[in-house]
PDB file of N, CA and C in Angstrom:
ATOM      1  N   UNK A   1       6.396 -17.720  -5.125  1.00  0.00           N
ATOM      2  CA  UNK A   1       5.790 -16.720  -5.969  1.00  0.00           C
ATOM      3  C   UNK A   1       4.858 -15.868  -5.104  1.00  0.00           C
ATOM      4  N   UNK A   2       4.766 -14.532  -5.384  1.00  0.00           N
ATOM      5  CA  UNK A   2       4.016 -13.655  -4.699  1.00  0.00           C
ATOM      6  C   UNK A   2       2.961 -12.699  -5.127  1.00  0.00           C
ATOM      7  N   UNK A   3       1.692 -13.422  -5.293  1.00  0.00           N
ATOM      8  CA  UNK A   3       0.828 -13.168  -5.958  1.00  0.00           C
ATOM      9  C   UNK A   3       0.534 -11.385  -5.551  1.00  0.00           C
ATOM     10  N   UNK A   4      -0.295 -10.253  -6.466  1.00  0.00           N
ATOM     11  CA  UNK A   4      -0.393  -9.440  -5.959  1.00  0.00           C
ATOM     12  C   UNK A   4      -1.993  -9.311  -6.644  1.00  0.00           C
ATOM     13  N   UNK A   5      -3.129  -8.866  -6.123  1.00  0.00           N
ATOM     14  CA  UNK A   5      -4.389  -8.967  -6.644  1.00  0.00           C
ATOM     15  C   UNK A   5      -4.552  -7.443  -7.317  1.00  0.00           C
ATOM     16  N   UNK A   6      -4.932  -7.949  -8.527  1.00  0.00           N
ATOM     17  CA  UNK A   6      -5.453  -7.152  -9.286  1.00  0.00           C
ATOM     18  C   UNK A   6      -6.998  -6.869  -9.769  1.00  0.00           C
ATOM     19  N   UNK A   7      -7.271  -7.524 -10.012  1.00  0.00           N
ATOM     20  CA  UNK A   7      -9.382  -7.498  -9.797  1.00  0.00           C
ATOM     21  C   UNK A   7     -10.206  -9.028  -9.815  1.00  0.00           C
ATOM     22  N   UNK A   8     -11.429  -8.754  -9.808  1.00  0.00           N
ATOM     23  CA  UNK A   8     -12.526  -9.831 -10.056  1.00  0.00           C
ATOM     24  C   UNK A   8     -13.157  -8.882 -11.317  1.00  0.00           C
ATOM     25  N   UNK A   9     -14.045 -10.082 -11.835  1.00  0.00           N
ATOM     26  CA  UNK A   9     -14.416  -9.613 -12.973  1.00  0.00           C
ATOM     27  C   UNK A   9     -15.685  -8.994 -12.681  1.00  0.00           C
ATOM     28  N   UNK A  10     -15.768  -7.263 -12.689  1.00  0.00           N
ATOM     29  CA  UNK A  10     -17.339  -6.588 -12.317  1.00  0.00           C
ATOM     30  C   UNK A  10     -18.323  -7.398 -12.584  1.00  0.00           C
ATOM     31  N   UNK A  11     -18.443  -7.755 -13.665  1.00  0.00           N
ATOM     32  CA  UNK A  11     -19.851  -8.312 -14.738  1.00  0.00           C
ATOM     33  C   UNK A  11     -20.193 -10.290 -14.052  1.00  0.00           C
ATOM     34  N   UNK A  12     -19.292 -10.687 -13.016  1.00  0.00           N
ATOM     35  CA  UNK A  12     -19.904 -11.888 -12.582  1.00  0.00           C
ATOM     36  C   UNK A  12     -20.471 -11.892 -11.324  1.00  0.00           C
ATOM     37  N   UNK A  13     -21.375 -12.625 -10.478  1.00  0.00           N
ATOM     38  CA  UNK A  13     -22.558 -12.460  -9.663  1.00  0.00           C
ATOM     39  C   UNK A  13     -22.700 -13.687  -9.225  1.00  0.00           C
ATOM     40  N   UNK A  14     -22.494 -14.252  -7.902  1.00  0.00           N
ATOM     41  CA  UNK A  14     -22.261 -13.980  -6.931  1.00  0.00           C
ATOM     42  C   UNK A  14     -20.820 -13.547  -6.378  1.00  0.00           C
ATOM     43  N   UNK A  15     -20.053 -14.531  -7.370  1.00  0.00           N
ATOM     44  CA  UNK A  15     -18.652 -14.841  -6.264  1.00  0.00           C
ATOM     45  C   UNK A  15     -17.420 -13.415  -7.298  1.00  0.00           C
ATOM     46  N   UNK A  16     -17.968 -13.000  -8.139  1.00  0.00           N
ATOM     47  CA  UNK A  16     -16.381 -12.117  -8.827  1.00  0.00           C
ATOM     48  C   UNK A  16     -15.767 -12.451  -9.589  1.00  0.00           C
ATOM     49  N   UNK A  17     -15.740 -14.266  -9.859  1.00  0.00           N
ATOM     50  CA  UNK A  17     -14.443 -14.848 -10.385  1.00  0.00           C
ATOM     51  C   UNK A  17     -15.126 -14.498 -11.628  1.00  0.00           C
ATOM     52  N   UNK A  18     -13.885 -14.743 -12.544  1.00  0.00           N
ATOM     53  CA  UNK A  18     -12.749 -14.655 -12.743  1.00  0.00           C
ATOM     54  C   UNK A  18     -11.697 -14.118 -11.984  1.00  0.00           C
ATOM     55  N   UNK A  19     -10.450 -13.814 -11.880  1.00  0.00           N
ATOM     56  CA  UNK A  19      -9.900 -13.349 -10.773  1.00  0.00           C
ATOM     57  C   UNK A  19      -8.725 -12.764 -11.941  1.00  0.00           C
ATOM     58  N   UNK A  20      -7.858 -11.713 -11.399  1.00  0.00           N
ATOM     59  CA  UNK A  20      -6.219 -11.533 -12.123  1.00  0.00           C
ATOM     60  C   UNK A  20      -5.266 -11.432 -11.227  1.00  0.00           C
ATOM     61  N   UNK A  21      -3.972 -11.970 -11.150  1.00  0.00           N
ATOM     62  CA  UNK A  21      -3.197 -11.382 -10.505  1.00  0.00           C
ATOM     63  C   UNK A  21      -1.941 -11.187 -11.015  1.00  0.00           C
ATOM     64  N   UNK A  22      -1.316 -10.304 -10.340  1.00  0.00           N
ATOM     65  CA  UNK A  22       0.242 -10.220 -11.151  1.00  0.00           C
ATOM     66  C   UNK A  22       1.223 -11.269 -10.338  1.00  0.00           C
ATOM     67  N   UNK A  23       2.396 -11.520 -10.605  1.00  0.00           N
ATOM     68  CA  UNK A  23       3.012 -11.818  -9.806  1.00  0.00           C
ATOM     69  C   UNK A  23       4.114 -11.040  -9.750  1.00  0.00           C
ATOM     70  N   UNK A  24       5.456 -11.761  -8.867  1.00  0.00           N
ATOM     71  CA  UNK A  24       6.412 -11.064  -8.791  1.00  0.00           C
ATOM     72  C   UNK A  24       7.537 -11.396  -9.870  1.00  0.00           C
ATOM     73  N   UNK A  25       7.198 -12.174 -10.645  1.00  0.00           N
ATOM     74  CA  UNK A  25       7.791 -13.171 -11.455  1.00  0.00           C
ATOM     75  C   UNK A  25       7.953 -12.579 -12.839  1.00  0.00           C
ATOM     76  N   UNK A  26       7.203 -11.327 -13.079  1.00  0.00           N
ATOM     77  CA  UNK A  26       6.673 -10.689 -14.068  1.00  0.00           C
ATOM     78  C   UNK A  26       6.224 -11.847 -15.502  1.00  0.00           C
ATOM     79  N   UNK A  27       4.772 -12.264 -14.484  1.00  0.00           N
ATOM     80  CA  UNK A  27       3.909 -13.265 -15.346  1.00  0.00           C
ATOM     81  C   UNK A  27       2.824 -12.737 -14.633  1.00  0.00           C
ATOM     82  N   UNK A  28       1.326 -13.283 -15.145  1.00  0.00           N
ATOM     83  CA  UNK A  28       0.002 -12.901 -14.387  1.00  0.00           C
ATOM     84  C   UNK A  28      -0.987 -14.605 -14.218  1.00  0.00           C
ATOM     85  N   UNK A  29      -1.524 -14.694 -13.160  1.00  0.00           N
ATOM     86  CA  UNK A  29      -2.278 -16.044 -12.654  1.00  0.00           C
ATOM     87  C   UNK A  29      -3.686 -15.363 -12.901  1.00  0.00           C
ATOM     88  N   UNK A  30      -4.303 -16.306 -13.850  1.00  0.00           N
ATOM     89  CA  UNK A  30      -5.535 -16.142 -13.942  1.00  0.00           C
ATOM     90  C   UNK A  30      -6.387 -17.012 -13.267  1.00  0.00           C
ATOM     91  N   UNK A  31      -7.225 -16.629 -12.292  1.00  0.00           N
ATOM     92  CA  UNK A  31      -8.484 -17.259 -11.690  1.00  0.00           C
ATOM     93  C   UNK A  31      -9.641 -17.423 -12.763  1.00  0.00           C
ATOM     94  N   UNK A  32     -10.097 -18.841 -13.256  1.00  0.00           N
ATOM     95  CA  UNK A  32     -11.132 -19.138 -14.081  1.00  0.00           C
ATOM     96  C   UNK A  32     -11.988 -20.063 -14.358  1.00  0.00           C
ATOM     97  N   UNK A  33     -12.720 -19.539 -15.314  1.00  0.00           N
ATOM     98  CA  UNK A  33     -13.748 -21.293 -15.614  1.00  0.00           C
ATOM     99  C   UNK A  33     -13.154 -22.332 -16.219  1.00  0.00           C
ATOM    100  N   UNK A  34     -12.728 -23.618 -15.867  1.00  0.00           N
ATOM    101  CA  UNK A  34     -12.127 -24.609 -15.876  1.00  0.00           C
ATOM    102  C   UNK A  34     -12.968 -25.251 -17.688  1.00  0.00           C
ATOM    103  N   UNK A  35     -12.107 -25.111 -18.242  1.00  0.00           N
ATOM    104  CA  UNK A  35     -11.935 -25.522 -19.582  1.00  0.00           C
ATOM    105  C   UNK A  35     -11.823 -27.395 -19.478  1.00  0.00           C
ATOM    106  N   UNK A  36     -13.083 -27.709 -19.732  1.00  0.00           N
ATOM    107  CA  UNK A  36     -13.740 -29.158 -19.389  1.00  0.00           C
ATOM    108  C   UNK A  36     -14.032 -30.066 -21.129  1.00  0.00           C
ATOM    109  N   UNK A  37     -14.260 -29.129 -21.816  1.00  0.00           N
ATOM    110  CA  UNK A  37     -15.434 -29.825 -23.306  1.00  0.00           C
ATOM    111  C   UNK A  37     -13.784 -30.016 -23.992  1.00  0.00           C
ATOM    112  N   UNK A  38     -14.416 -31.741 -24.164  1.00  0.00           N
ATOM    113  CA  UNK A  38     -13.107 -32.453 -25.102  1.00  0.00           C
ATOM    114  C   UNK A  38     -12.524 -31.928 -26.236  1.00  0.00           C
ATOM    115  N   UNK A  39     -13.957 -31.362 -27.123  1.00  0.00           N
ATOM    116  CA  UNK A  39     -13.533 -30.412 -28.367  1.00  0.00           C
ATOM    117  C   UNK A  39     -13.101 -29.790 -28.394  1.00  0.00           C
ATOM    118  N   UNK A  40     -13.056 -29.129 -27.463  1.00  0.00           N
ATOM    119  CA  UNK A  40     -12.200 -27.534 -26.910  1.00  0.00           C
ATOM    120  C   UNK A  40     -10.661 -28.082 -26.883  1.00  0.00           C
ATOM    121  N   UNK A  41     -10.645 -28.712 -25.636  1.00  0.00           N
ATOM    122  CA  UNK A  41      -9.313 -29.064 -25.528  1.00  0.00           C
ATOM    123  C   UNK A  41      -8.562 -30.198 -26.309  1.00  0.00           C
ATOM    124  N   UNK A  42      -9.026 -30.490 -27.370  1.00  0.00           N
ATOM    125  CA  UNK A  42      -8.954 -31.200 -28.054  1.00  0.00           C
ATOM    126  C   UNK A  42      -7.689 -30.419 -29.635  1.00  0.00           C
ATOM    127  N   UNK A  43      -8.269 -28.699 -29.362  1.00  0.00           N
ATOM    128  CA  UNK A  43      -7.562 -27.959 -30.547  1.00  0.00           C
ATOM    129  C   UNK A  43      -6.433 -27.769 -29.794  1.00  0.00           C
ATOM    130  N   UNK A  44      -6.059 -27.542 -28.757  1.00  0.00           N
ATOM    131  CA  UNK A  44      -4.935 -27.425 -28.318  1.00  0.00           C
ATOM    132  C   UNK A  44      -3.944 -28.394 -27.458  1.00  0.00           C
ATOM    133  N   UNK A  45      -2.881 -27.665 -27.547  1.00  0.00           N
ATOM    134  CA  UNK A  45      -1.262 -28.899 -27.045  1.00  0.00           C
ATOM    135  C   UNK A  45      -1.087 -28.373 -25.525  1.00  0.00           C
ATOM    136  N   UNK A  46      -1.915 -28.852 -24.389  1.00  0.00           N
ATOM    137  CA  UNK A  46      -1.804 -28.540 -22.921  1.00  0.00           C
ATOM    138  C   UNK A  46      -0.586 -29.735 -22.813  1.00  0.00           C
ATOM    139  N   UNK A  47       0.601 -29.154 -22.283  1.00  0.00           N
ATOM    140  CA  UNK A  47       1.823 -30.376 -21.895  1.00  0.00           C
ATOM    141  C   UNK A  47       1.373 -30.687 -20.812  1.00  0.00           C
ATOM    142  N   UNK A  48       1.713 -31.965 -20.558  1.00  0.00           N
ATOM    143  CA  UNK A  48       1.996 -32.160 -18.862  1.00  0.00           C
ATOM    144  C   UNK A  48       2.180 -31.138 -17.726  1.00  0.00           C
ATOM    145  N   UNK A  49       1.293 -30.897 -16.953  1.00  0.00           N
ATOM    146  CA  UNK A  49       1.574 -29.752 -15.582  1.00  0.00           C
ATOM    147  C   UNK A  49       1.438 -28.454 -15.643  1.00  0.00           C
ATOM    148  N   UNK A  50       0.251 -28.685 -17.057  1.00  0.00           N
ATOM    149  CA  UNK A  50      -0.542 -26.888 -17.389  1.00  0.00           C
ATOM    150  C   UNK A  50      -1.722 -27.220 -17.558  1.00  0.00           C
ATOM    151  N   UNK A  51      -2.461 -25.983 -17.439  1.00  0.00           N
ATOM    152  CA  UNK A  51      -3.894 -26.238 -17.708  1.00  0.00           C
ATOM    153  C   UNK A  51      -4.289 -24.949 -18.474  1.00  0.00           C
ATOM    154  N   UNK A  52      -5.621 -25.138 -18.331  1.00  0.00           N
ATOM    155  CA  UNK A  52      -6.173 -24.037 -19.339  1.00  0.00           C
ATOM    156  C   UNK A  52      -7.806 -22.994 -18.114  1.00  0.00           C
ATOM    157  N   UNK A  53      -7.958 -21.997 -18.619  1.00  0.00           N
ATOM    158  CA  UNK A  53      -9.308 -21.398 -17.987  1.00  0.00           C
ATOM    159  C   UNK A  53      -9.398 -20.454 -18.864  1.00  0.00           C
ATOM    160  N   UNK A  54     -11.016 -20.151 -18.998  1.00  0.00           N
ATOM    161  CA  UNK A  54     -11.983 -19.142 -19.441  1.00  0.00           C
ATOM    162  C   UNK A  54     -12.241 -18.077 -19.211  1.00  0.00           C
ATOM    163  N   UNK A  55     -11.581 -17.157 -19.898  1.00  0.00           N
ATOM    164  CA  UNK A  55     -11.818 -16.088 -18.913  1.00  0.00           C
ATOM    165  C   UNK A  55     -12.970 -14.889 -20.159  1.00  0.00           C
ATOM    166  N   UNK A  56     -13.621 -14.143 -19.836  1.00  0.00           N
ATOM    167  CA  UNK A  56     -14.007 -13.161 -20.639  1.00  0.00           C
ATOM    168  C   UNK A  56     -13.617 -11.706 -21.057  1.00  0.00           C
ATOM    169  N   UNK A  57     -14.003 -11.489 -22.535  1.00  0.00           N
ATOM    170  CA  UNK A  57     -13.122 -10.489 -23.173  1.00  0.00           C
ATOM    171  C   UNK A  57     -13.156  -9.461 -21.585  1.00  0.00           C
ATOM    172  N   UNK A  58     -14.258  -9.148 -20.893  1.00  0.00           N
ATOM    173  CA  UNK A  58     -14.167  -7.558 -19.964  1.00  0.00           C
ATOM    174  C   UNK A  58     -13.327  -7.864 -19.083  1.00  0.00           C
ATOM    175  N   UNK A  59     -12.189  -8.809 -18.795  1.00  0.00           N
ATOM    176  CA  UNK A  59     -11.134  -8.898 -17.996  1.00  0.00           C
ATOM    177  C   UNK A  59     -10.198  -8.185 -18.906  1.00  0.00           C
ATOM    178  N   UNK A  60      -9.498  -8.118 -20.055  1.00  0.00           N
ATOM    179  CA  UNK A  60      -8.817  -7.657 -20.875  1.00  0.00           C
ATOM    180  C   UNK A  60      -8.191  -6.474 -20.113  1.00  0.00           C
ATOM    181  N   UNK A  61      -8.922  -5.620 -19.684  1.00  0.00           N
ATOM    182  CA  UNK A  61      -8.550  -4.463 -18.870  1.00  0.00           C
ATOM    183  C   UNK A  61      -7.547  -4.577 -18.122  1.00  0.00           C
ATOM    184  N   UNK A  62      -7.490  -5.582 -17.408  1.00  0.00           N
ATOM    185  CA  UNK A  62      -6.959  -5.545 -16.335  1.00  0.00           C
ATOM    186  C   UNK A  62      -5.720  -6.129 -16.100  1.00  0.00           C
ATOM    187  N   UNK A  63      -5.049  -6.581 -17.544  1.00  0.00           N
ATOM    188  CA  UNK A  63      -3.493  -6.564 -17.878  1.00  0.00           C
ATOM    189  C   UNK A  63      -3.126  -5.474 -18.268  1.00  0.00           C
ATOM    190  N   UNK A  64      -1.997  -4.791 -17.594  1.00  0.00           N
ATOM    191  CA  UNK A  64      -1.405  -4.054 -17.596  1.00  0.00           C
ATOM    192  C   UNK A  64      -0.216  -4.410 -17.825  1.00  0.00           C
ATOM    193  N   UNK A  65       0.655  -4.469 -19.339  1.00  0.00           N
ATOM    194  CA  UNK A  65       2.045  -4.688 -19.225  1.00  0.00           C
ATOM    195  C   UNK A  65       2.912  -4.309 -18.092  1.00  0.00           C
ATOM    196  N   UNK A  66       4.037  -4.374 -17.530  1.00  0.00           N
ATOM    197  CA  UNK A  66       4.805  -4.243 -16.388  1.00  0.00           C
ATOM    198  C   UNK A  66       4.068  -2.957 -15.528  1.00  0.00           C
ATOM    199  N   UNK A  67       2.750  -3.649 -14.888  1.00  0.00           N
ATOM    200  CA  UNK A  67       2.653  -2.941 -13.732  1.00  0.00           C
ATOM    201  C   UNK A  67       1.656  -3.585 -13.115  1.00  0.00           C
ATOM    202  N   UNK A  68       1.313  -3.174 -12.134  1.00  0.00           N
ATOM    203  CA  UNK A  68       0.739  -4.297 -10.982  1.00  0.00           C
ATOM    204  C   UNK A  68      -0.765  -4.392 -11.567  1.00  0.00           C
ATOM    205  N   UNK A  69      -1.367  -2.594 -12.249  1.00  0.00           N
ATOM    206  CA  UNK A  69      -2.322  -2.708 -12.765  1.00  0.00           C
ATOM    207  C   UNK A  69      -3.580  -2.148 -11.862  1.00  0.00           C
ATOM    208  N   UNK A  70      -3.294  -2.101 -10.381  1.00  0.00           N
ATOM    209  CA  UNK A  70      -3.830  -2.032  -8.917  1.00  0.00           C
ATOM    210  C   UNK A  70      -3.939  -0.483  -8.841  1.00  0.00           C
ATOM    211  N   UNK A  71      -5.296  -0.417  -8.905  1.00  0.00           N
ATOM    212  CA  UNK A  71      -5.761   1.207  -8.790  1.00  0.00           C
ATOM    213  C   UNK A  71      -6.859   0.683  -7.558  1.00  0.00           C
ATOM    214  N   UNK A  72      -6.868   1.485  -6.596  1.00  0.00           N
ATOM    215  CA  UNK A  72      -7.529   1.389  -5.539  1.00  0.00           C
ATOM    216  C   UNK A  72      -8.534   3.049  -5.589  1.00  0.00           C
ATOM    217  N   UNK A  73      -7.870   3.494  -6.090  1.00  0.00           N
ATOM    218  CA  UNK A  73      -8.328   5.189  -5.988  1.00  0.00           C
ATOM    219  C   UNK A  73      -9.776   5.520  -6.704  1.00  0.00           C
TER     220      UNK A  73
END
């Protein structure tokens, strides 16, 4: 798989993360806060060999249906 970077999240301080990326796979890998509280994961059906992360609504932006999403300009 061939990740292609699409942003960090402006609004976090020091490190950026959250993270987005597209792939080539036409799916997107989210970089996030690791979804830990039992209750939480407790409402949902994670199968075997998935996980879950946190990400916040001001990433929203930065899916772009079929396109990389990557504005440098």
């Amino acid at each position: 798989m061939r990740l292609t970077f699409i942003g960090k999240d402006p609004g976090s301080n020091p490190t950026g993360s959250p993270t987005v990326y597209r792939t080539d796979r036409e799916s997107w890998v989210v970089q996030g806060w690791v979804v830990t509280d039992p209750e939480t994961l407790a409402q949902m059906d994670i199968p075997e060999g998935e996980s879950c992360v946190e990400i916040p609504d001001r990433m929203i932006p930065f899916f772009r249906q079929g396109d990389s999403g990557v504005d440098n300009g």
